[in-house]
Protein backbone atom coordinates (compact mmCIF):
# COMPACT_ATOMS: atom_id res chain seq x y z
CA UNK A 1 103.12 117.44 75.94
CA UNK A 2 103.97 113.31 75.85
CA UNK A 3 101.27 113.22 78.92
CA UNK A 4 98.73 114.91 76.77
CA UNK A 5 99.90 112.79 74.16
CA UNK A 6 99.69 109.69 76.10
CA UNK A 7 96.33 110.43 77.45
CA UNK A 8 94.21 111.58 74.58
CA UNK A 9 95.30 108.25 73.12
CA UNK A 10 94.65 105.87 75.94
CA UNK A 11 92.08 103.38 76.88
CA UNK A 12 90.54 103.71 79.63
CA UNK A 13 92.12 101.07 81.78
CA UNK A 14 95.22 102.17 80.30
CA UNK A 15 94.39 105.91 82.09
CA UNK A 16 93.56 103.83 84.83
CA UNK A 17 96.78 102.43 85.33
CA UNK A 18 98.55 105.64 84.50
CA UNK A 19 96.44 107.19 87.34
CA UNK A 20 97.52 104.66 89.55
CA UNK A 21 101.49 104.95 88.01
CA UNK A 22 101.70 108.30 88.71
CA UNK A 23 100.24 108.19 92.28
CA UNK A 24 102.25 105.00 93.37
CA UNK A 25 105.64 107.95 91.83
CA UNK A 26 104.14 111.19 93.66
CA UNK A 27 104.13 108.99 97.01
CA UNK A 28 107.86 107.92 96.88
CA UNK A 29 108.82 111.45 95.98
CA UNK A 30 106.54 113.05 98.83
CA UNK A 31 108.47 110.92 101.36
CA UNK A 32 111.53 112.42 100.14
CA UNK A 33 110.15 116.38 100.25
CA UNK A 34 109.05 115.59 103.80
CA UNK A 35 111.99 114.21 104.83
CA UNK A 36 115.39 116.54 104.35
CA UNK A 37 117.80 113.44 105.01
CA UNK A 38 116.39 110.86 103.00
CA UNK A 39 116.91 113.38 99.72
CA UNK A 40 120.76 113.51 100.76
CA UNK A 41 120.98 109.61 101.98
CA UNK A 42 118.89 107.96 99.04
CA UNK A 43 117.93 110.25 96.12
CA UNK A 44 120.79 112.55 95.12
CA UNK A 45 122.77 109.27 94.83
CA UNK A 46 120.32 108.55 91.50
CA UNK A 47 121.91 109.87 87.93
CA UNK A 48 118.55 111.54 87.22
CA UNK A 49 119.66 113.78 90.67
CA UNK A 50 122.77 115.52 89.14
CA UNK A 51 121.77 118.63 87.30
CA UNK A 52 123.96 119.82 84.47
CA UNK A 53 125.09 123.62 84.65
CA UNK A 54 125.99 126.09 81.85
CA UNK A 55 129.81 124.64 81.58
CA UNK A 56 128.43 121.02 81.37
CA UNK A 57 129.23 120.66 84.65
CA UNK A 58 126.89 118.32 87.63
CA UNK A 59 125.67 119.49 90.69
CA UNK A 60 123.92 117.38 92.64
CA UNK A 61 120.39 118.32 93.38
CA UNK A 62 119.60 119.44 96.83
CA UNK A 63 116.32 119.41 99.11
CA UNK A 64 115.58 122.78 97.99
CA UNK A 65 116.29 121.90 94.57
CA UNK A 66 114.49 118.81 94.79
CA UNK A 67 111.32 120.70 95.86
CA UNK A 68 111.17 123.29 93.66
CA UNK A 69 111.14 120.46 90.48
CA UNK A 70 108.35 119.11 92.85
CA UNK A 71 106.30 121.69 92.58
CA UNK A 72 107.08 122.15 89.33
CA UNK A 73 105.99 118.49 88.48
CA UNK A 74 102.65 119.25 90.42
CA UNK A 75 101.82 122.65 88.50
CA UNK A 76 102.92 120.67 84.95
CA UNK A 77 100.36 117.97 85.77
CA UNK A 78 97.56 120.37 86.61
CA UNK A 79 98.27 122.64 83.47
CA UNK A 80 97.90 118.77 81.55
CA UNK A 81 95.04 117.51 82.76
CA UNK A 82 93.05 121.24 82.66
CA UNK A 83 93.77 121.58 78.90
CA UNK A 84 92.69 117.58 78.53
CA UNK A 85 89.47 118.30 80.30
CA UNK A 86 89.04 121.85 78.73
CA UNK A 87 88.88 120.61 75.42
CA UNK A 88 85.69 119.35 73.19
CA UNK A 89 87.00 115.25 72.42
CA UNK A 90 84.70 113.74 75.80
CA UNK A 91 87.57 110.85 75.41
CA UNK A 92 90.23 113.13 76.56
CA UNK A 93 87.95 114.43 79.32
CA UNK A 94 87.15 111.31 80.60
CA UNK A 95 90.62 109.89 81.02
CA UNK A 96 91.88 113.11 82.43
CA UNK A 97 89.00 112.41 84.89
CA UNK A 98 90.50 108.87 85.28
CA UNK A 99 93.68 109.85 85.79
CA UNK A 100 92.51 112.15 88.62
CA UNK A 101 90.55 109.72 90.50
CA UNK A 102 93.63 107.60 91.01
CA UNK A 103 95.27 110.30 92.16
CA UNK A 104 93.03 111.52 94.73
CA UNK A 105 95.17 110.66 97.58
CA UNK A 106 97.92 112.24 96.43
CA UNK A 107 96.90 115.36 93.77
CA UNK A 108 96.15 118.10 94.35
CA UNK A 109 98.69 118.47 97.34
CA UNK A 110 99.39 122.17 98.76
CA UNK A 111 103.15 122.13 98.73
């Protein structure tokens, strides 16, 4: 919802840059689903890696893990910028069409 939120009140540039944001993000975390050992080396050392269980207890996130919230991220993104340009405000579509052309290189990915 903050994406949504975010986008329906940018400018233009500012979807611009968010385009370019996000695909700068999806290409440092599509290293790390490619690669099996960089997950365990680099990325499960980060806080935002440790995933809290029912008894408040951390695990730390796995390759599997890690690519499952992946493709969740992916599918989230889609679901965002289909409702943006799905709806009638022709700002919304346009930055959702923004967003997507600075992420060409990088969104949609089969995963």
């Amino acid at each position: 919802e903050n994406f949504n939120q975010i986008l329906s009140s940018s400018t233009h540039s500012e979807s611009r840059r968010l385009g370019r944001f996000l695909q700068d993000f999806m290409l440092i975390l599509e290293k790390y689903r490619e690669n099996k050992d960089k997950v365990f080396d680099e990325f499960s050392k980060l806080e935002a890696c440790k995933i809290t269980l029912h008894n408040n207890q951390h695990k730390i996130m796995n390759h599997e893990d890690f690519c499952t919230e992946f493709r969740s991220m992916h599918r989230s993104l889609t679901i965002f910028l289909v409702y943006l340009m799905q709806s009638n405000n022709l700002l919304w579509q346009k930055n959702a069409i923004l967003v997507l052309n600075e992420l060409q290189l990088v969104f949609p990915r089969v995963l």
